[in-house]
C-alpha atoms as a PDB file:
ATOM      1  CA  UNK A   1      15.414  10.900 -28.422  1.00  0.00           C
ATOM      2  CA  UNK A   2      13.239  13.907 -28.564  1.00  0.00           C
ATOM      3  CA  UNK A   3       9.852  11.892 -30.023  1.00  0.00           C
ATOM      4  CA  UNK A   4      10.535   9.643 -27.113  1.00  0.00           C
ATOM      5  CA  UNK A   5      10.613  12.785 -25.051  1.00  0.00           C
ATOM      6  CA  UNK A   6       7.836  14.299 -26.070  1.00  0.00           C
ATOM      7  CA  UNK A   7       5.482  10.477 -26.238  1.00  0.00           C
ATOM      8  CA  UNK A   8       6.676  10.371 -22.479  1.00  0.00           C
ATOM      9  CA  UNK A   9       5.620  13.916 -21.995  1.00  0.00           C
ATOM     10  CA  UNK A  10       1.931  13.152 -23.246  1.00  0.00           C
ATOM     11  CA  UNK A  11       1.925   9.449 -21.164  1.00  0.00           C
ATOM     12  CA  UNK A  12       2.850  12.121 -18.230  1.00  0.00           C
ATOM     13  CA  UNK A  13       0.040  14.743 -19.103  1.00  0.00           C
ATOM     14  CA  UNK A  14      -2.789  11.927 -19.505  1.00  0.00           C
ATOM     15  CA  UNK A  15      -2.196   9.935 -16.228  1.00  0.00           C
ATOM     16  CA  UNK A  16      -1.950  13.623 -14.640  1.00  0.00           C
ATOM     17  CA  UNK A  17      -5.469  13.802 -16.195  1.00  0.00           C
ATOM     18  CA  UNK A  18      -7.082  10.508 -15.123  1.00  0.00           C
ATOM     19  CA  UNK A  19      -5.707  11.080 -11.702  1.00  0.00           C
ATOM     20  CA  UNK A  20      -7.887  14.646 -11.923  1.00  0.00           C
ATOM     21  CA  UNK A  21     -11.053  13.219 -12.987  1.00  0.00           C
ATOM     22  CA  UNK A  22     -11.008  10.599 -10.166  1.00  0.00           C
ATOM     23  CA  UNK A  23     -10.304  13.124  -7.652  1.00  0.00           C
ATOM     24  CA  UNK A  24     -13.202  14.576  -8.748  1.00  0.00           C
ATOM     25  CA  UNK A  25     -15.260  11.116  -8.513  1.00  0.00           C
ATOM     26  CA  UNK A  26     -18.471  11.727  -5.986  1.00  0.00           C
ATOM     27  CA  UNK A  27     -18.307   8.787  -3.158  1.00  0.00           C
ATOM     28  CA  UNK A  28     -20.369   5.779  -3.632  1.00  0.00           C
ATOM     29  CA  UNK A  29     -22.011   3.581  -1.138  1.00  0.00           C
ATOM     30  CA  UNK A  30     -19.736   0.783  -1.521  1.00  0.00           C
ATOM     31  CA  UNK A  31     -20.569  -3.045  -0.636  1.00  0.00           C
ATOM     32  CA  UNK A  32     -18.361  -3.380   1.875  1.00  0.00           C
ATOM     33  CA  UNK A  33     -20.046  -0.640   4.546  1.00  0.00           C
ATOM     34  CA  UNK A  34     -18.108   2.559   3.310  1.00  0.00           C
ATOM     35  CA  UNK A  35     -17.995   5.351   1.208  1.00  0.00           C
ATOM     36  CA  UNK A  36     -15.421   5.252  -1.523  1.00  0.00           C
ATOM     37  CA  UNK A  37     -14.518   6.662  -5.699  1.00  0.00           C
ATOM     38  CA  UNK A  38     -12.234   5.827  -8.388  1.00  0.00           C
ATOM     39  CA  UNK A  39     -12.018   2.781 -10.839  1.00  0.00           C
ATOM     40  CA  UNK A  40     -14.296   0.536 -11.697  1.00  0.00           C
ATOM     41  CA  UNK A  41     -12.888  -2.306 -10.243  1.00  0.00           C
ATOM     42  CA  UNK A  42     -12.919  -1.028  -6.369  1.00  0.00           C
ATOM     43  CA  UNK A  43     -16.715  -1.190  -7.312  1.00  0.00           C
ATOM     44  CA  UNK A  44     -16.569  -4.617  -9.018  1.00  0.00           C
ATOM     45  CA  UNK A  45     -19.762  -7.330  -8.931  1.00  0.00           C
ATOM     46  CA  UNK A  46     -17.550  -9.898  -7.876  1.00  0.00           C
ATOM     47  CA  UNK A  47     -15.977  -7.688  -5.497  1.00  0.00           C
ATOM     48  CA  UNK A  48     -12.484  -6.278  -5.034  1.00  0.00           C
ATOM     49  CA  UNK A  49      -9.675  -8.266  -5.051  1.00  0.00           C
ATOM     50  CA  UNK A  50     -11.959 -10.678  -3.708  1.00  0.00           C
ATOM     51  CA  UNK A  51      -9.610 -13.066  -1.988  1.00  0.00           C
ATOM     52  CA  UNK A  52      -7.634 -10.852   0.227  1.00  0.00           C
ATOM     53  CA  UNK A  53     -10.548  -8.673   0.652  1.00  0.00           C
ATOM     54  CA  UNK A  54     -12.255 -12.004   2.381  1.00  0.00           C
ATOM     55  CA  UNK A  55      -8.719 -12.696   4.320  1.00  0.00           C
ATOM     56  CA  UNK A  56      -8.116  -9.516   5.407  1.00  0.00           C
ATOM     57  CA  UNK A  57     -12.021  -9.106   6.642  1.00  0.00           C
ATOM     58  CA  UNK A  58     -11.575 -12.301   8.722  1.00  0.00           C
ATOM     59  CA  UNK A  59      -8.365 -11.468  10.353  1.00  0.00           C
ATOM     60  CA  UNK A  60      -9.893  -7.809  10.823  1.00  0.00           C
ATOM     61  CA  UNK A  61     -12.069  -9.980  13.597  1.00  0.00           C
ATOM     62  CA  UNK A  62      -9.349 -11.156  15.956  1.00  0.00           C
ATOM     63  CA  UNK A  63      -7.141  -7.921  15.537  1.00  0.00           C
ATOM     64  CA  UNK A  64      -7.171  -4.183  17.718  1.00  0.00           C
ATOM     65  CA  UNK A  65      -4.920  -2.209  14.759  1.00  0.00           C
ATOM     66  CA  UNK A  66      -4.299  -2.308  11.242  1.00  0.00           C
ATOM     67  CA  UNK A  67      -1.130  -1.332   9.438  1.00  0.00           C
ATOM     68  CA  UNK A  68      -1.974  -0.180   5.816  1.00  0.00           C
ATOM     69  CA  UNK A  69       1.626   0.068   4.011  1.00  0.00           C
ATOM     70  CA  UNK A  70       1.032   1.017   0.278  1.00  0.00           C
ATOM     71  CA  UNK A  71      -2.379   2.104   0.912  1.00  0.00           C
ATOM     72  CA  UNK A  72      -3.044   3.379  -2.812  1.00  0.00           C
ATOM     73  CA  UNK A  73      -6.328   5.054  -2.216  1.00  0.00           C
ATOM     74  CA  UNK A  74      -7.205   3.823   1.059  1.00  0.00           C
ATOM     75  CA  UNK A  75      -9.311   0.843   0.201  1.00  0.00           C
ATOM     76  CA  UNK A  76      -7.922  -1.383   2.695  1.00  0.00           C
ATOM     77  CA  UNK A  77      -7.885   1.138   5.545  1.00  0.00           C
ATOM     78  CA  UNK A  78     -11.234   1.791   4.798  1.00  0.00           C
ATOM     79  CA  UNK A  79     -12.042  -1.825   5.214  1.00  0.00           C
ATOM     80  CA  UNK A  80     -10.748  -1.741   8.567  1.00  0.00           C
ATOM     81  CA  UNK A  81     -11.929   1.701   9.745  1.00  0.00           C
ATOM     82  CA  UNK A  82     -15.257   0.453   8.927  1.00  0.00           C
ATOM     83  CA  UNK A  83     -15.257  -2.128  11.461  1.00  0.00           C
ATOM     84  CA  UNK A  84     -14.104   0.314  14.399  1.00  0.00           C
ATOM     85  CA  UNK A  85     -10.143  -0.896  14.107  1.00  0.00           C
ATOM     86  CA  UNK A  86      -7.529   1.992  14.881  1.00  0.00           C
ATOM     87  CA  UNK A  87      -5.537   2.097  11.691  1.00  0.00           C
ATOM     88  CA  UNK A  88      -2.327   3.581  10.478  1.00  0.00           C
ATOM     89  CA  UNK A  89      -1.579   3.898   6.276  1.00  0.00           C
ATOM     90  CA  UNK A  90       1.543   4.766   4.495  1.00  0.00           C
ATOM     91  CA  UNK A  91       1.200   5.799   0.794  1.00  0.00           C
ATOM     92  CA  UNK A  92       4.091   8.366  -0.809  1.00  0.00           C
ATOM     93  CA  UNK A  93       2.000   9.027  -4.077  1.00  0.00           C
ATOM     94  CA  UNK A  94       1.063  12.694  -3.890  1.00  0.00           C
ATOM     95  CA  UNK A  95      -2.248  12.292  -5.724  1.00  0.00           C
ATOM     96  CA  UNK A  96      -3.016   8.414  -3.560  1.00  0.00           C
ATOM     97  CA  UNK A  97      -2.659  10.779  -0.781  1.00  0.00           C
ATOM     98  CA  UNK A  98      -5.017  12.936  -2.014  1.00  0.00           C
ATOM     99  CA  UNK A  99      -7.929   9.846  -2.560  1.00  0.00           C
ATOM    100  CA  UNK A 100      -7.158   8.364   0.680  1.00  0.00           C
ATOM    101  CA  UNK A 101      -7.619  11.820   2.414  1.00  0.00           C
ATOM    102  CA  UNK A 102     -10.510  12.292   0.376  1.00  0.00           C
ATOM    103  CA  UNK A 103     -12.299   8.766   1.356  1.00  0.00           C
ATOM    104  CA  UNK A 104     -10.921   9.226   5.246  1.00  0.00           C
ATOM    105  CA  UNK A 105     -13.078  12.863   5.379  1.00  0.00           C
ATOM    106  CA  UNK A 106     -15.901  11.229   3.348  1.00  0.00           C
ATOM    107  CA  UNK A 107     -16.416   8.832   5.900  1.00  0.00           C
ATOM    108  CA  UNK A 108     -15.634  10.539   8.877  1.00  0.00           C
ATOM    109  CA  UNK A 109     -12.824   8.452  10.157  1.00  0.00           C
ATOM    110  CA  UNK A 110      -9.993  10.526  10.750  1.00  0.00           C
ATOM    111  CA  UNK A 111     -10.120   9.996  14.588  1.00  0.00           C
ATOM    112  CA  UNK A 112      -9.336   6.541  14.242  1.00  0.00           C
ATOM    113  CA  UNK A 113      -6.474   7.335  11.503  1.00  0.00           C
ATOM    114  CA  UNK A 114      -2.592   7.774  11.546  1.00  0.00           C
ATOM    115  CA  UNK A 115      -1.605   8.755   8.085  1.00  0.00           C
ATOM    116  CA  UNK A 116       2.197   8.752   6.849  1.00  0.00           C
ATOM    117  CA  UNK A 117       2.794  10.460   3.311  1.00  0.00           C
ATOM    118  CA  UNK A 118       5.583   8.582   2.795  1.00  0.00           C
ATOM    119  CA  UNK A 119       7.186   5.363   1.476  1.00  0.00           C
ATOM    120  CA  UNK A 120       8.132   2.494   4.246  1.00  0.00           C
ATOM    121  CA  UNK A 121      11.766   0.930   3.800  1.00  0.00           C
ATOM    122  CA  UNK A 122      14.865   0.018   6.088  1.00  0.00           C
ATOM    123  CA  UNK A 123      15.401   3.297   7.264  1.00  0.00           C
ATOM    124  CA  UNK A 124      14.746   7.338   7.080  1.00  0.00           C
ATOM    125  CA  UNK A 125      15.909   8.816   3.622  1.00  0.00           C
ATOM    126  CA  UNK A 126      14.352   9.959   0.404  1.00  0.00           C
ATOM    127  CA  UNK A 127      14.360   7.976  -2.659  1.00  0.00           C
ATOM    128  CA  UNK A 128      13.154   8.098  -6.275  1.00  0.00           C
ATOM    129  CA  UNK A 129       9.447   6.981  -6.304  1.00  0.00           C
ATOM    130  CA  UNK A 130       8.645   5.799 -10.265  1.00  0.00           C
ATOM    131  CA  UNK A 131       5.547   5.920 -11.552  1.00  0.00           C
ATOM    132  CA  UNK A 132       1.906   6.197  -9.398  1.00  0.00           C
ATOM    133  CA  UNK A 133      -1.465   4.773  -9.309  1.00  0.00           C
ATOM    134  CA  UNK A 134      -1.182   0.961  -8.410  1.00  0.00           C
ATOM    135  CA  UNK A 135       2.380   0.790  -9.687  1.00  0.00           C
ATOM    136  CA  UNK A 136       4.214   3.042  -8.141  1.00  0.00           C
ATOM    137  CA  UNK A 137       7.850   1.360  -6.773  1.00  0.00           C
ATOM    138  CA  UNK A 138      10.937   2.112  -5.534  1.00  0.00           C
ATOM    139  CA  UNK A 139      12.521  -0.880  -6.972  1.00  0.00           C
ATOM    140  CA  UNK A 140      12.358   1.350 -10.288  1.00  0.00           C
ATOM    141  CA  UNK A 141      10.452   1.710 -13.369  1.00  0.00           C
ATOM    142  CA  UNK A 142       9.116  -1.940 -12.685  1.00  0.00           C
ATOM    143  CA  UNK A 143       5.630  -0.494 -14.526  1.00  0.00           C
ATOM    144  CA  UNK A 144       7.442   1.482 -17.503  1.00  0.00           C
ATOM    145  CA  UNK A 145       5.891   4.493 -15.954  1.00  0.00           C
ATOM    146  CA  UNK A 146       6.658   7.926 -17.876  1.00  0.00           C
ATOM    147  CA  UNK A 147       9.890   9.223 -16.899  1.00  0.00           C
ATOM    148  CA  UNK A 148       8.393  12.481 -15.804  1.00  0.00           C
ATOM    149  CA  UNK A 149       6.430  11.148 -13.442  1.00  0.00           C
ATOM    150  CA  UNK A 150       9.409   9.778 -11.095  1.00  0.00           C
ATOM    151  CA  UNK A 151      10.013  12.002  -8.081  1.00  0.00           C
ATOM    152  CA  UNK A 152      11.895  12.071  -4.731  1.00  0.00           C
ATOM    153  CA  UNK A 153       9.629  10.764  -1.502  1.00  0.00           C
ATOM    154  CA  UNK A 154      10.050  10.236   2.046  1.00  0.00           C
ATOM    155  CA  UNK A 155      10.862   7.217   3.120  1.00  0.00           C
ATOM    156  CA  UNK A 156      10.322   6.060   6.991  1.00  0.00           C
ATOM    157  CA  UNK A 157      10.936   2.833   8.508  1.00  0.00           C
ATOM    158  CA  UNK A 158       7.917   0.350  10.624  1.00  0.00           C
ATOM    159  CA  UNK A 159      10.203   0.666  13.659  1.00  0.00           C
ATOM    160  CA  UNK A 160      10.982   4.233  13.830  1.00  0.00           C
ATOM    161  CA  UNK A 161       6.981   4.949  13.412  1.00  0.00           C
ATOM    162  CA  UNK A 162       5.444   1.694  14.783  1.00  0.00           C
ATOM    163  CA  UNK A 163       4.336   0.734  18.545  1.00  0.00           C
ATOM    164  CA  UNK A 164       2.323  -2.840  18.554  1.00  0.00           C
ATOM    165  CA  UNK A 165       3.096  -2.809  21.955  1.00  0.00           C
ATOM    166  CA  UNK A 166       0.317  -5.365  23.121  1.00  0.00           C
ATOM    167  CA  UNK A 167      -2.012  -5.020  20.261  1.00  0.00           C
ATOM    168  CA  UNK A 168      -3.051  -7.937  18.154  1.00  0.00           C
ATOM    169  CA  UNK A 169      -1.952  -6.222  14.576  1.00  0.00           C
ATOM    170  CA  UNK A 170      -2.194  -6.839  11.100  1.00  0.00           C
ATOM    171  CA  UNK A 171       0.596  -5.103   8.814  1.00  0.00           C
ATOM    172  CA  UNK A 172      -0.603  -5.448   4.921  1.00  0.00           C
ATOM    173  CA  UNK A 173       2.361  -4.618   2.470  1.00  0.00           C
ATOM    174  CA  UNK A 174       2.054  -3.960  -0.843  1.00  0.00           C
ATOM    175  CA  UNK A 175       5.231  -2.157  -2.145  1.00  0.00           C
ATOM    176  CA  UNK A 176       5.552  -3.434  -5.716  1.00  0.00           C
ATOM    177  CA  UNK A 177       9.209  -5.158  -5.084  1.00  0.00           C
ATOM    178  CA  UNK A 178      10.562  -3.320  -1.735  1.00  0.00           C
ATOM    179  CA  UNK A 179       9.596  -5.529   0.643  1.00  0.00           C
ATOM    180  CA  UNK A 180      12.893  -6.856   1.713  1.00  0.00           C
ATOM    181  CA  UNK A 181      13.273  -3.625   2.358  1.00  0.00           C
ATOM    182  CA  UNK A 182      10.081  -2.705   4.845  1.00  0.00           C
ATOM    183  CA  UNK A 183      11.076  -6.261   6.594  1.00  0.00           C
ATOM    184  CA  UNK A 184      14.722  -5.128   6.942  1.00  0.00           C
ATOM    185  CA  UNK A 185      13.169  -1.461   9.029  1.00  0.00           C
ATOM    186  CA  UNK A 186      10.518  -3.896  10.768  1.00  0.00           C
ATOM    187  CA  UNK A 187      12.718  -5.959  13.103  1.00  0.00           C
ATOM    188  CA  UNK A 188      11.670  -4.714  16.270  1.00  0.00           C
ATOM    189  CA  UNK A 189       7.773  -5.774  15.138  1.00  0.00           C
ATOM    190  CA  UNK A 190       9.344  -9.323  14.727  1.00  0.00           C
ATOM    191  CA  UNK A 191      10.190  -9.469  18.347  1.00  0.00           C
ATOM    192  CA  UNK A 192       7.099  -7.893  19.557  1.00  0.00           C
ATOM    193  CA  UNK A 193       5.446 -10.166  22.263  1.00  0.00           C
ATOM    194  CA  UNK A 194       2.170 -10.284  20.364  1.00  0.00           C
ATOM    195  CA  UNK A 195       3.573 -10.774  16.910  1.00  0.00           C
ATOM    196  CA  UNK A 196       1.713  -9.602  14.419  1.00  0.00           C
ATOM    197  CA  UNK A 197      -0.027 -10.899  10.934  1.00  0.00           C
ATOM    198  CA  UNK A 198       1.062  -9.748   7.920  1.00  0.00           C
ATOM    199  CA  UNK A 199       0.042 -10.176   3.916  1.00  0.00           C
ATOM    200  CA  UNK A 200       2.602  -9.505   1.983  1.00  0.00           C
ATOM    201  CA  UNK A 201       2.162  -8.949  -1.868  1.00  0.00           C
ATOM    202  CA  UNK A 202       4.661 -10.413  -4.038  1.00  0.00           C
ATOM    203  CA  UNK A 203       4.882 -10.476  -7.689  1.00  0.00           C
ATOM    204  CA  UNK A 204       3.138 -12.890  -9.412  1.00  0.00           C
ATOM    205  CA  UNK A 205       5.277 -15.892  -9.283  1.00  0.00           C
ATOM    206  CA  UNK A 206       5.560 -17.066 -13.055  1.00  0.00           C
ATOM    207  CA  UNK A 207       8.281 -19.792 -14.312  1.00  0.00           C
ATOM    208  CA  UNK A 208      10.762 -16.713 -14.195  1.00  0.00           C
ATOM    209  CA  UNK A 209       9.766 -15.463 -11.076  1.00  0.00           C
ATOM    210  CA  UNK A 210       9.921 -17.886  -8.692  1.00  0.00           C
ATOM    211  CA  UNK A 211      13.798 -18.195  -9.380  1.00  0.00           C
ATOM    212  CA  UNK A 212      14.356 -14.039  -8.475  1.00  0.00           C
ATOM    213  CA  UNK A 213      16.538 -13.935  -5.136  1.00  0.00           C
ATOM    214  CA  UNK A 214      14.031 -11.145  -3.564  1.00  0.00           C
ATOM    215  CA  UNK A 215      10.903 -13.224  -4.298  1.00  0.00           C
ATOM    216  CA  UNK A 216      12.602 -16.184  -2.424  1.00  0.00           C
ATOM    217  CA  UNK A 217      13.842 -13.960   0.415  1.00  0.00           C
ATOM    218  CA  UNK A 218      10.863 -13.163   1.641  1.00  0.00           C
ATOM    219  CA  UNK A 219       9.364 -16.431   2.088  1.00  0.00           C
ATOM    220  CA  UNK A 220      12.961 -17.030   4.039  1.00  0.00           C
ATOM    221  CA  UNK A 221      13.047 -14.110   5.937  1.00  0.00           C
ATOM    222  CA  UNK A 222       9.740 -14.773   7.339  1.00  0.00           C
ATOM    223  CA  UNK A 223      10.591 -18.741   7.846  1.00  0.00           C
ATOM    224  CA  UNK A 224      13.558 -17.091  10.145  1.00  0.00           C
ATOM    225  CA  UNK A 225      11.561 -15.297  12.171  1.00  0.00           C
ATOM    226  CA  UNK A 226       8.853 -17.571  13.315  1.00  0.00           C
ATOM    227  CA  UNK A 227       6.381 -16.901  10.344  1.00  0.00           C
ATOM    228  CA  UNK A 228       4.853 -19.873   7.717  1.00  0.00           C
ATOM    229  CA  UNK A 229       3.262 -18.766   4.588  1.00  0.00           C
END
């Protein structure tokens, strides 16, 4: 028990210590029309996430405000900031916070920018967030994150903090396995006149996978409420 301790203690100290260094990161010019840090792979010759960055930019054409929920460090939002869309992010990581505030002042765009430092689920409350950087979940330690990173986080709901009202939206969720619960606090964005788009990222679906209730309740909550995927 106490080596396992103390490995999780130096797991904590070094991801405490990359987080540092790219806070610290100068902005780049990046490819997309923005300034932005961190990884490598935001900055990637191929592109980032190269598929959904190509979605996301078309739909970013026929829409008047974006929904960022999980914005890790702000890539998204800065996507759609860059093309003059009003956006609003949610992100409960203390240090994501800190590189999406950091990218947001780089660039200038806080005018156009609602920013929530909190988790998005059913309703208010505070839960246990485990782990950070791409990973972090409220499902639990789905990345076997170091124990001592877990801490408690606000948690607000999309219709307690949301009005589409008669904007064309898209909502992008990426929650590592809590989206039932975001589309359980979203219901009154379901019978918005102008419904909305939304992305939703799921796990992976391997062999495995696919048979999980919550991967499969997603495709049928949507399928309920007027959505195909």
């Amino acid at each position: 028990m106490f080596i396992s301790t103390i490995f999780d203690r130096v797991r904590f100290f070094n991801r405490q210590r990359n987080y540092k260094r790219w806070l610290k990161k100068p902005v780049l010019n990046h490819r997309e029309g923005f300034l932005f840090s961190g990884k490598k792979m935001f900055f990637s010759v191929n592109g980032y996430e190269a598929l959904q960055t190509s979605l996301v930019k078309k739909l970013l054409e026929n829409i008047s405000l974006f929904v960022n929920v999980g914005a890790h460090h702000g890539y998204y939002s800065c996507l759609a900031l860059s093309k003059n869309i009003p956006t609003i992010a949610f992100e409960p990581h203390p240090f994501n916070c800190a590189m999406i505030s950091k990218h947001i002042n780089a660039n200038l765009f806080s005018t156009s920018f609602t920013f929530y430092k909190a988790a998005v689920g059913s309703s208010s409350k505070h839960l246990l967030l485990y782990g950070g950087g791409t990973g972090g979940s409220l499902k639990g330690n789905i990345s076997l994150a170091p124990e001592a990173e877990k801490q408690t986080v606000p948690v607000l709901s999309l219709n307690e903090t949301i009005e589409l009202n008669d904007s064309k939206s898209l909502i992008l969720v990426d929650v590592e396995g809590y989206e039932t619960e975001v589309l359980k606090g979203a219901t009154k964005l379901f019978r918005n006149k102008t419904k909305p788009y939304w992305i939703i990222e799921l796990t992976k679906p391997g062999i495995d996978e696919v048979k999980e209730p919550d991967f499969l309740a997603i495709f049928s909550y949507m399928d309920v409420v007027g959505y195909e995927a």
